[in-house]
C-alpha atoms as a PDB file:
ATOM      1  CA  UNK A   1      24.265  -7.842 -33.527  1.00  0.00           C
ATOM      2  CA  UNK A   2      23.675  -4.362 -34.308  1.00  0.00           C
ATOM      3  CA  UNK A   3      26.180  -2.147 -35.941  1.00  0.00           C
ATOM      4  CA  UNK A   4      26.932   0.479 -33.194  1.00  0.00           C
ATOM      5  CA  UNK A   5      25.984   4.141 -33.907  1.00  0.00           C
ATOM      6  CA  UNK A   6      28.410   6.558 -35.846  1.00  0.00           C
ATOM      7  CA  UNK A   7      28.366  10.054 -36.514  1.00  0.00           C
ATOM      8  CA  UNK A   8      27.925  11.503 -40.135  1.00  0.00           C
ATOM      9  CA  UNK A   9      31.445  12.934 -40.800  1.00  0.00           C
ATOM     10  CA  UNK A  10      30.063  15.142 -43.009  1.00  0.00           C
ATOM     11  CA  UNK A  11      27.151  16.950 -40.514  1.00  0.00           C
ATOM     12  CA  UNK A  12      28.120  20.109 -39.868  1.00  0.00           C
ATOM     13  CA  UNK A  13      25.714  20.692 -36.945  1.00  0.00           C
ATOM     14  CA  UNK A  14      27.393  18.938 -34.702  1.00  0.00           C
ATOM     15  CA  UNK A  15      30.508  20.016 -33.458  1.00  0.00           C
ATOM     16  CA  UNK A  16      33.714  17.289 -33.444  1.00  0.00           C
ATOM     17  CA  UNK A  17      35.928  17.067 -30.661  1.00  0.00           C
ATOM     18  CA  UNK A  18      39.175  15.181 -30.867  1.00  0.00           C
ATOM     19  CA  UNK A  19      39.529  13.898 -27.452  1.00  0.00           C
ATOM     20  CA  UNK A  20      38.164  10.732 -25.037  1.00  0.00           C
ATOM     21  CA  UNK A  21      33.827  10.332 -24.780  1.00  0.00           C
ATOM     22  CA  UNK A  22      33.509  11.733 -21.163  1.00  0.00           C
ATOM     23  CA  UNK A  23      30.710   8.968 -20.523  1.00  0.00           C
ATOM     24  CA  UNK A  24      31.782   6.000 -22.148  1.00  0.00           C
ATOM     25  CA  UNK A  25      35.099   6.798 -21.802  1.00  0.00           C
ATOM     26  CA  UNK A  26      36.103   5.670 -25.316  1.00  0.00           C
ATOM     27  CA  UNK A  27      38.736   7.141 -26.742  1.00  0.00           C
ATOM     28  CA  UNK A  28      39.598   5.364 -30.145  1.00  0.00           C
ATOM     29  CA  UNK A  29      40.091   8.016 -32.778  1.00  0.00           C
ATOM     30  CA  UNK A  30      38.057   6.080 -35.728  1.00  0.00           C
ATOM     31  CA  UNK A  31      34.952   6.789 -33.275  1.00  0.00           C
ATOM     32  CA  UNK A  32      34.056  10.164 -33.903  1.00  0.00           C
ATOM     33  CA  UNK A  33      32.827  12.183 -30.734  1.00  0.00           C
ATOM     34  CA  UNK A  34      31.012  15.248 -30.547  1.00  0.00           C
ATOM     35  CA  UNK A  35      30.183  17.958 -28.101  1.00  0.00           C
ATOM     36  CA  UNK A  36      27.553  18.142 -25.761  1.00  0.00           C
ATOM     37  CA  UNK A  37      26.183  22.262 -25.034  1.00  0.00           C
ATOM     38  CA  UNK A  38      28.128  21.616 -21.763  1.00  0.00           C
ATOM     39  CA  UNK A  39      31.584  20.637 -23.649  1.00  0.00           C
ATOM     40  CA  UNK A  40      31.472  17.228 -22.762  1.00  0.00           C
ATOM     41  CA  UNK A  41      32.413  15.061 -25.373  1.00  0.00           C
ATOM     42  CA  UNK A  42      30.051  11.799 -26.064  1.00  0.00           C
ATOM     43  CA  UNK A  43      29.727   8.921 -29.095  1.00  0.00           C
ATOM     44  CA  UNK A  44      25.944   8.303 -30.041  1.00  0.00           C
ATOM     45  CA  UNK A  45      26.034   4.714 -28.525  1.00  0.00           C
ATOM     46  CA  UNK A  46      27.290   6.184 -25.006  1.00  0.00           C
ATOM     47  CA  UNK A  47      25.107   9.657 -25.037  1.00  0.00           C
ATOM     48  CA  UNK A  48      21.728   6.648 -26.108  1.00  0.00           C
ATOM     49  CA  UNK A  49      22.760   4.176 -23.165  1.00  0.00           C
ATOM     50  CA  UNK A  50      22.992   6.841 -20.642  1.00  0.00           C
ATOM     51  CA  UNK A  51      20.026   8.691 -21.254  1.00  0.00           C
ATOM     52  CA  UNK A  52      18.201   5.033 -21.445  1.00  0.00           C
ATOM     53  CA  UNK A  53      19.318   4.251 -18.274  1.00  0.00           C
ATOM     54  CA  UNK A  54      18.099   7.970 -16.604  1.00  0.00           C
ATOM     55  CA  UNK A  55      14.588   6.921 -18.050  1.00  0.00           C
ATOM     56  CA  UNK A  56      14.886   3.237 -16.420  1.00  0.00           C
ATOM     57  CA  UNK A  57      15.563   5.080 -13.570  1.00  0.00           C
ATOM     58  CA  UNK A  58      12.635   6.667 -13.789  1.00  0.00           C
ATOM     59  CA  UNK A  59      14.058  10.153 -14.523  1.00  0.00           C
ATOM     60  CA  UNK A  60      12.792  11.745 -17.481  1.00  0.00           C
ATOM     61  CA  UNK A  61      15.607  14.944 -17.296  1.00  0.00           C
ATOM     62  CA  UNK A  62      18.931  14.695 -18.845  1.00  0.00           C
ATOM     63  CA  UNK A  63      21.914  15.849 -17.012  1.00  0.00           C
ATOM     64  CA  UNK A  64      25.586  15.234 -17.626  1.00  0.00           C
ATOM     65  CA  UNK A  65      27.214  12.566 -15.241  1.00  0.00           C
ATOM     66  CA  UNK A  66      30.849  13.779 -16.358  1.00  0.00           C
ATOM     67  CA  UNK A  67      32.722  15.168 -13.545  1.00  0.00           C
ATOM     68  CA  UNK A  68      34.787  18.247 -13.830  1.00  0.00           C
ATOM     69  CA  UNK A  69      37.646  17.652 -11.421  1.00  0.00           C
ATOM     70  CA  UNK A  70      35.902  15.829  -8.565  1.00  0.00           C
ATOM     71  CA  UNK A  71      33.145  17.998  -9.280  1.00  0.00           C
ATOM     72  CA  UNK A  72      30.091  16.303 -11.426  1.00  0.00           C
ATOM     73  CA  UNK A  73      28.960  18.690 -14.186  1.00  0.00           C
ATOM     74  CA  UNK A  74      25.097  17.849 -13.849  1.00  0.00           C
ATOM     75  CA  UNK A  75      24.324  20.438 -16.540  1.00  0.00           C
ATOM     76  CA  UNK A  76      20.794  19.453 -18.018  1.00  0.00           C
ATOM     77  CA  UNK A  77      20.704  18.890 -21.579  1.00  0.00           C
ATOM     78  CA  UNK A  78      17.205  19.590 -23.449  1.00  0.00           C
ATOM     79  CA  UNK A  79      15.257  16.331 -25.380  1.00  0.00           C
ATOM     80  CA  UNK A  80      15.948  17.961 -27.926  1.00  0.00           C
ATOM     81  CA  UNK A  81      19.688  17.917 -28.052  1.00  0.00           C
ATOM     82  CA  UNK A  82      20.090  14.979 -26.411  1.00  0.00           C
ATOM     83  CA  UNK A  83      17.434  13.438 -29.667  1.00  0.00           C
ATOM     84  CA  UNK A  84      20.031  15.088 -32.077  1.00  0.00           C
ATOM     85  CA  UNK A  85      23.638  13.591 -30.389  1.00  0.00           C
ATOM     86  CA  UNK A  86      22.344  10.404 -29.528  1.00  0.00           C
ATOM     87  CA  UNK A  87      20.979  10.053 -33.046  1.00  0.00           C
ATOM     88  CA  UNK A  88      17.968   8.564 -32.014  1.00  0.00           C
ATOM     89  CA  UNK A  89      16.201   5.934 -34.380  1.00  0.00           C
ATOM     90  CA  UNK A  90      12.617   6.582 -35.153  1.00  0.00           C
ATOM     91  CA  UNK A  91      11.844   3.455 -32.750  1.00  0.00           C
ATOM     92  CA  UNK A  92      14.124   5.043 -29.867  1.00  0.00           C
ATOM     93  CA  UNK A  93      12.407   8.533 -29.932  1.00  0.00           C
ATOM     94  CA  UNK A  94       8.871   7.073 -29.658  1.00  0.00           C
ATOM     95  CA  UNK A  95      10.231   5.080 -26.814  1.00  0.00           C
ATOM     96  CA  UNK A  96      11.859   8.215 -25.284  1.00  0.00           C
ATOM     97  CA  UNK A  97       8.812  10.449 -25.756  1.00  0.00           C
ATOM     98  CA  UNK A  98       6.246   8.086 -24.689  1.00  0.00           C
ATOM     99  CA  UNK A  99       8.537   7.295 -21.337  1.00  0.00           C
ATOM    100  CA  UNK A 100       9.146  11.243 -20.418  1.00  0.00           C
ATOM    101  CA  UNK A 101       5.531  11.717 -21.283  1.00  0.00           C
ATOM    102  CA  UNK A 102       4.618   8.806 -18.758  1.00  0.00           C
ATOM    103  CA  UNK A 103       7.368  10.168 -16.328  1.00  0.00           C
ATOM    104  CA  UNK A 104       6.333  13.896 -16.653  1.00  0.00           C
ATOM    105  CA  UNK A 105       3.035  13.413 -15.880  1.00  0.00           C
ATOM    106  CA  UNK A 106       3.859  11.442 -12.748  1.00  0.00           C
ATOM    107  CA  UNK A 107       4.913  15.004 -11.400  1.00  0.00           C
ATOM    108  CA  UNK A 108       1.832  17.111 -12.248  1.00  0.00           C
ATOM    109  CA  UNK A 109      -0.145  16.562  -9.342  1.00  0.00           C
ATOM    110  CA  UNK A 110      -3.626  16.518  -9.619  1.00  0.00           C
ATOM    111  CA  UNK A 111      -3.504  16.673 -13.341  1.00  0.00           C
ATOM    112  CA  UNK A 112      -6.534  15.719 -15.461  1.00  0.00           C
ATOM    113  CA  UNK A 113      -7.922  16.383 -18.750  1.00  0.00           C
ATOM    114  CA  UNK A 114     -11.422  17.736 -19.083  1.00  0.00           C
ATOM    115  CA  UNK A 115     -14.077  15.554 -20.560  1.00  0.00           C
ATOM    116  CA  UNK A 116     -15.114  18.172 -22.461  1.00  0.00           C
ATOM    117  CA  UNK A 117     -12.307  20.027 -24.108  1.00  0.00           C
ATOM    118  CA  UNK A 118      -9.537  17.438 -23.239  1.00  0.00           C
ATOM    119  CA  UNK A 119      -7.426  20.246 -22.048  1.00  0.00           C
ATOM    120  CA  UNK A 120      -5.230  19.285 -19.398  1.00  0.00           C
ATOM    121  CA  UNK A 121      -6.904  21.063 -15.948  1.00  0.00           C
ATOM    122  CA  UNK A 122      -5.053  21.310 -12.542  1.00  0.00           C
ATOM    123  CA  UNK A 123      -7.477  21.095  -9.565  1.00  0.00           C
ATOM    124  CA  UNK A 124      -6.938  23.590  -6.996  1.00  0.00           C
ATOM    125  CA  UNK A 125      -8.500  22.231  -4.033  1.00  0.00           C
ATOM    126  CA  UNK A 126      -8.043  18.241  -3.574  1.00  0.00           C
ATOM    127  CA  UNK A 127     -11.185  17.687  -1.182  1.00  0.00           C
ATOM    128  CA  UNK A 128     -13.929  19.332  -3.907  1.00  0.00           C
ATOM    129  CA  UNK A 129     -14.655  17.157  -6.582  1.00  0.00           C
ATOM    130  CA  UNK A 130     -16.061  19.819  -8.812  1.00  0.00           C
ATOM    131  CA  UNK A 131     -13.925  21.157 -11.029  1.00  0.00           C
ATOM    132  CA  UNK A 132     -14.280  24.465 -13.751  1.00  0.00           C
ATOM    133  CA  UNK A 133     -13.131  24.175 -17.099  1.00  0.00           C
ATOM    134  CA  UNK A 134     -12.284  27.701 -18.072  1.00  0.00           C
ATOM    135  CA  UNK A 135     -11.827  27.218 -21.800  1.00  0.00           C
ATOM    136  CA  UNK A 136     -15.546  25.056 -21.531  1.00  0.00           C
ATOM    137  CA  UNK A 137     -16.956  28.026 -20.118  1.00  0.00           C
ATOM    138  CA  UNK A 138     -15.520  30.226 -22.751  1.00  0.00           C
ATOM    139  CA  UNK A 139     -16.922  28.151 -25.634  1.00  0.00           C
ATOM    140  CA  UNK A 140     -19.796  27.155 -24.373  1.00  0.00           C
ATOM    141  CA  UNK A 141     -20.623  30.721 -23.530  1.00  0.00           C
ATOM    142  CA  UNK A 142     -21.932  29.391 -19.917  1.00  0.00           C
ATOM    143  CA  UNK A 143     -19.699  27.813 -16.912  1.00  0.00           C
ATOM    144  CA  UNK A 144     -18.901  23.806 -17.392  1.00  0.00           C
ATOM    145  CA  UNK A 145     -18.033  22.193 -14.340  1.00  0.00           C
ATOM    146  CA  UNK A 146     -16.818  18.693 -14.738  1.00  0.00           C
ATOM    147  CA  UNK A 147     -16.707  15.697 -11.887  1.00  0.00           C
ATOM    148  CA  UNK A 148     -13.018  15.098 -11.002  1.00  0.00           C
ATOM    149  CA  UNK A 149     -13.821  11.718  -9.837  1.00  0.00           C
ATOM    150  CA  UNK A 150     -16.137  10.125 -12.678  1.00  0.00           C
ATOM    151  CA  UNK A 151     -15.221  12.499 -15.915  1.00  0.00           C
ATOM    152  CA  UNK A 152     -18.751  13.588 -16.411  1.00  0.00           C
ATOM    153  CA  UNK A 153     -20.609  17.008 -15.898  1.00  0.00           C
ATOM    154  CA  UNK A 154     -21.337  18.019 -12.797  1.00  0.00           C
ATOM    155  CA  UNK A 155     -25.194  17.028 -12.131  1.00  0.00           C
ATOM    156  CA  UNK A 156     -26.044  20.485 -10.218  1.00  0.00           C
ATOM    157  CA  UNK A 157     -23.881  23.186  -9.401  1.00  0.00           C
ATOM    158  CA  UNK A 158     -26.062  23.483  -5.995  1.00  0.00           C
ATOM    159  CA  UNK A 159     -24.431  19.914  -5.117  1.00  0.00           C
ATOM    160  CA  UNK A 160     -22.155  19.910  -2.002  1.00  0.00           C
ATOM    161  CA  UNK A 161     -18.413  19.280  -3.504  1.00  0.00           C
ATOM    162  CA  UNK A 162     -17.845  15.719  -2.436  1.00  0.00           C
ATOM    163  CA  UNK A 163     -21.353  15.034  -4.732  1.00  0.00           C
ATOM    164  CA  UNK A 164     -21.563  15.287  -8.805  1.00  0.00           C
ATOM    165  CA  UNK A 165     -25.180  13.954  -8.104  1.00  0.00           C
ATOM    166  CA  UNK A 166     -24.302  11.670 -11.189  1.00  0.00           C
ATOM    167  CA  UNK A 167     -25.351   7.818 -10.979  1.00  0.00           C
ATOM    168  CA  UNK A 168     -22.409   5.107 -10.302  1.00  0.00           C
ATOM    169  CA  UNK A 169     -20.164   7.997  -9.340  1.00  0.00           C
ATOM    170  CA  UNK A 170     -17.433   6.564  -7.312  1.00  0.00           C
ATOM    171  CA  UNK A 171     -13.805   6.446  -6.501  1.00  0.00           C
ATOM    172  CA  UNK A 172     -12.486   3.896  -8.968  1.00  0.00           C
ATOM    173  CA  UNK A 173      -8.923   4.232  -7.670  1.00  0.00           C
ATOM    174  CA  UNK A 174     -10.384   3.039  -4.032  1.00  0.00           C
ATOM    175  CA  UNK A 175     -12.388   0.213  -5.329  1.00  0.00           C
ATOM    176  CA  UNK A 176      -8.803  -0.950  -6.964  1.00  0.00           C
ATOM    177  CA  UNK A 177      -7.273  -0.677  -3.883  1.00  0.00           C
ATOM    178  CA  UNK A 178     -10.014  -2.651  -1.968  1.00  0.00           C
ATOM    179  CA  UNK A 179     -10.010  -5.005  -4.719  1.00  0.00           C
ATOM    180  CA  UNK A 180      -6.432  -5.393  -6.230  1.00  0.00           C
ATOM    181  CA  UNK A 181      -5.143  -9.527  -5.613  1.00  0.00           C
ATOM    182  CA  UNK A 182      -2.979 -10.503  -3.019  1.00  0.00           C
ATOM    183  CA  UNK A 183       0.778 -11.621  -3.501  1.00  0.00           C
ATOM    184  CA  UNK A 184       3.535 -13.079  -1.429  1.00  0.00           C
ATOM    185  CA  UNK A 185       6.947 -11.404  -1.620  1.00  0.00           C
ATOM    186  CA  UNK A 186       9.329 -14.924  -1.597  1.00  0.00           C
ATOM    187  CA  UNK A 187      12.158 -12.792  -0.709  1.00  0.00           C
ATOM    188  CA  UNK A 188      11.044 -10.970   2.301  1.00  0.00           C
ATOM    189  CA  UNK A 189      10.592 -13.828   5.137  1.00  0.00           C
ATOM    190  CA  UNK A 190       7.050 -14.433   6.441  1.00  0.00           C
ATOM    191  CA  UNK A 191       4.836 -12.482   3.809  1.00  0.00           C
ATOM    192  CA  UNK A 192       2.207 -14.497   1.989  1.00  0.00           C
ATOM    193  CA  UNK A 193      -1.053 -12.379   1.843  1.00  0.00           C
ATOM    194  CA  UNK A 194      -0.456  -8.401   0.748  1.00  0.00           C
ATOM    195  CA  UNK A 195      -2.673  -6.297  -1.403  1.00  0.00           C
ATOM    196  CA  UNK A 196      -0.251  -5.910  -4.708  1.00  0.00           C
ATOM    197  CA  UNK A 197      -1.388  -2.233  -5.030  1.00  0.00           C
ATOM    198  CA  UNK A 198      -0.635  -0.178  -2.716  1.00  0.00           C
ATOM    199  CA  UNK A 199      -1.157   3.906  -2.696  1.00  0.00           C
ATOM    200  CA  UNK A 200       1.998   5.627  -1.956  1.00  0.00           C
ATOM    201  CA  UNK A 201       1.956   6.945   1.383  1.00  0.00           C
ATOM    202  CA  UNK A 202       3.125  10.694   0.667  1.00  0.00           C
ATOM    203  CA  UNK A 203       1.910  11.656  -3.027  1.00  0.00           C
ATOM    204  CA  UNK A 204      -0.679   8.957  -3.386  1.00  0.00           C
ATOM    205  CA  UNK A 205       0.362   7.499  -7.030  1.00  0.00           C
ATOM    206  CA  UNK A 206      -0.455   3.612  -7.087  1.00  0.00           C
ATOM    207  CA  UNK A 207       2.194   1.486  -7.029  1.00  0.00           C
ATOM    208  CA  UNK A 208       2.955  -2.299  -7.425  1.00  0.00           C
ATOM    209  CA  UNK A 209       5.514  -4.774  -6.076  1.00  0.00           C
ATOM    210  CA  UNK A 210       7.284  -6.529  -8.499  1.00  0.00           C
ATOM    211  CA  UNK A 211       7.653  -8.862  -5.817  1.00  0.00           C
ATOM    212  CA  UNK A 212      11.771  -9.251  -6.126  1.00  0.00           C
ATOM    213  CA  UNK A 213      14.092  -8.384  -3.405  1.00  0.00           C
ATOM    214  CA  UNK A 214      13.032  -6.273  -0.444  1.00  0.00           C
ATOM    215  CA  UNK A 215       9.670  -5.185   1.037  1.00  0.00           C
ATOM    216  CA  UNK A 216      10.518  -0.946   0.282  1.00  0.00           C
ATOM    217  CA  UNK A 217       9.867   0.948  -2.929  1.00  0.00           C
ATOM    218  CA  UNK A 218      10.975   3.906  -3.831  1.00  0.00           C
ATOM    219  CA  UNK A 219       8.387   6.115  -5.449  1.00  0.00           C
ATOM    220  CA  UNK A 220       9.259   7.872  -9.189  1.00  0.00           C
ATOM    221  CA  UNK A 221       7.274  10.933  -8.150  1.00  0.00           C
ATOM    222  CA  UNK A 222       8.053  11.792  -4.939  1.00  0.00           C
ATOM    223  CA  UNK A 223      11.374   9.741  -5.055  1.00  0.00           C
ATOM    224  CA  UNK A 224      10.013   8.459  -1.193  1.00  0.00           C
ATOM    225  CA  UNK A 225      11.073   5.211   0.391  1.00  0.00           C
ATOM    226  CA  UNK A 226       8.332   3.815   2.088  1.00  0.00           C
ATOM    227  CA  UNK A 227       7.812   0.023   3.094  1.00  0.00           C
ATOM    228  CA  UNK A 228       4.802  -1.763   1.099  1.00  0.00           C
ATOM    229  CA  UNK A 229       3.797  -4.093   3.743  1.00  0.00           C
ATOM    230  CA  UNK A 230       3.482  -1.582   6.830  1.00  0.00           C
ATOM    231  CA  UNK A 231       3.393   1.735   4.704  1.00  0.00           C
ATOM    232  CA  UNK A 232       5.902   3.627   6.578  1.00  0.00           C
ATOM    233  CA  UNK A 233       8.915   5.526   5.545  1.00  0.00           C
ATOM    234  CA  UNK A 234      11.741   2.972   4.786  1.00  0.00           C
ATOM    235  CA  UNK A 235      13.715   5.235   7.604  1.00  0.00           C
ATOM    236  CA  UNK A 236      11.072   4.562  10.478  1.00  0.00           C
ATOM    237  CA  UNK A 237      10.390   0.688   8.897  1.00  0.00           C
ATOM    238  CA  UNK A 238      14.235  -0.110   9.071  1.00  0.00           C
ATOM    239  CA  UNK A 239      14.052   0.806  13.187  1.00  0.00           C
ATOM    240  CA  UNK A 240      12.274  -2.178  13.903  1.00  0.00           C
ATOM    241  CA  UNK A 241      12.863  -4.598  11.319  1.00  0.00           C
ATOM    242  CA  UNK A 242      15.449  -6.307   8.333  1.00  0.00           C
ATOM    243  CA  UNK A 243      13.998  -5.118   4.766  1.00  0.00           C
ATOM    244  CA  UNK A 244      13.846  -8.979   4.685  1.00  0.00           C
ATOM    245  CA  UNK A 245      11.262  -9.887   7.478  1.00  0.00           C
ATOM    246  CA  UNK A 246       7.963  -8.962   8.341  1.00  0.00           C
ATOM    247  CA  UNK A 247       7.158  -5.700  10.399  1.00  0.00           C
ATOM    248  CA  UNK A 248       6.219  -6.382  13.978  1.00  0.00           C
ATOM    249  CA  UNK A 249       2.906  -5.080  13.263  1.00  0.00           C
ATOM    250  CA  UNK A 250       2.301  -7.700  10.016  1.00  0.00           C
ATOM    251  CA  UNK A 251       1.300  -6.223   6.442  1.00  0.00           C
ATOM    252  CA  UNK A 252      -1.374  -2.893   6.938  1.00  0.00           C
ATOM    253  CA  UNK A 253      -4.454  -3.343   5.828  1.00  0.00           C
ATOM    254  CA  UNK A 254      -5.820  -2.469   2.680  1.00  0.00           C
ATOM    255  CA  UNK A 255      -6.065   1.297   2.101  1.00  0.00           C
ATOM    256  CA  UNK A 256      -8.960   3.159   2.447  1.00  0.00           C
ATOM    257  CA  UNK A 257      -8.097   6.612   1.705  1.00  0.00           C
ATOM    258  CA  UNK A 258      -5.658   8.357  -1.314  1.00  0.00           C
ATOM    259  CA  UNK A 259      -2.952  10.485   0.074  1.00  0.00           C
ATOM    260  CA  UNK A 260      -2.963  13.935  -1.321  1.00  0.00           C
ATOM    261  CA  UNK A 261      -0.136  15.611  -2.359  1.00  0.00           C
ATOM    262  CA  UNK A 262       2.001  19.213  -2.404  1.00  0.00           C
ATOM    263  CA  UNK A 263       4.557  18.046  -5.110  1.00  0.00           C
ATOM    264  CA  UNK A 264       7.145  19.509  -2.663  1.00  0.00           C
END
């Protein structure tokens, strides 16, 4: 077993407090605690566990879960502090960067990079395909429009928008969804044939069943509810049937459109 983390004594940029870790809720004075930028006090091992468990949950910003009173403080602490307190290990910030990266780009909708450049590009309008790459344009001295749907140039800008005019162009997130296996959900009675993947019904992010306990997800971008067999909102699904049974209406078919989405 691992040693558990301890605080340098001797690092003055932290700031020692002499009182109980308001997460962990140690309070043995060999275990040095320091504090947060919101005076909560915290060890390394319980500031690392907590922020682990944010990122399980699939949140990628740090805020303080000590309460103030019967108030919670909920004060958000920056990576950067939290990488400093926890004392991260070289192994634990790739983990934590890679996951907030992952998680971060969950909530940038309609986010990719350009072909070109590999500058991340926002597209404006979700029903036209063709999307301008100002920084292409600028270096290239002439405008670069790139296909949001294959990655490559647009063919002709006199195209209509649903078009790139390029060969093999097509919608490779559709063809998953009209491809993906089929699995049976052991825990949820009656439910032996459903497409694994399944396109979230309000943002559109794919999603897969890990097919343990009950037939709803919740979504890490949109932080929806919705039911993966009948693709309604867990609060409509629940109306008409246990999170344990089939719908009435069986499993929905496979998908055979993306949901777009405000990221409101």
């Amino acid at each position: 077993m691992e040693d558990a983390k301890r605080y340098d004594p001797q690092d003055r940029t932290l700031k020692f407090v002499n009182r109980q870790d308001d997460i962990g809720l140690d309070d043995d004075p060999s275990v040095l605690k320091a504090e947060m930028s919101c005076g909560h006090a915290v060890t390394a091992e319980s500031l690392t566990g907590w922020c682990k468990h944010l990122l399980s949950e699939g949140q990628y910003k740090f805020t303080c879960p000590a309460h103030n009173g019967n108030k919670k403080c909920g004060v958000e602490w920056s990576y950067r502090e939290v990488r400093r307190l926890a004392a991260l290990t070289d192994q634990e910030m790739q983990q934590f960067e890679e996951t907030i990266s992952s998680l971060a780009s969950l909530d940038l909708c309609d986010v990719k990079s350009c072909p070109g450049c590999k500058t991340l590009v926002m597209r404006q309008d979700t029903a036209n395909l063709s999307v301008h790459c100002t920084v292409c344009t600028r270096d290239k001295g002439q405008t670069y429009q790139f296909c949001w749907q294959c990655q490559r140039p647009w063919k002709s800008p006199g195209l209509a928008s649903g078009r790139c005019g390029n060969t093999g162009c097509s919608n490779k997130t559709l063809q998953l969804l009209q491809k993906c296996s089929t699995i049976s959900l052991p825990d949820v009675r009656g439910v032996t044939d459903c497409p694994s993947i399944r396109a979230c019904p309000t943002c559109g992010i794919l999603l897969e069943h890990n097919k343990t306990h009950c037939k709803n997800l919740l979504c890490l971008r949109c932080k929806k509810e919705f039911c993966f067999l009948c693709l309604k909102m867990k609060s409509e699904c629940i109306k008409t049937s246990s999170p344990y049974e089939i719908c009435p209406a069986g499993v929905a078919p496979r998908q055979t459109c993306i949901p777009t989405w405000s990221g409101s």
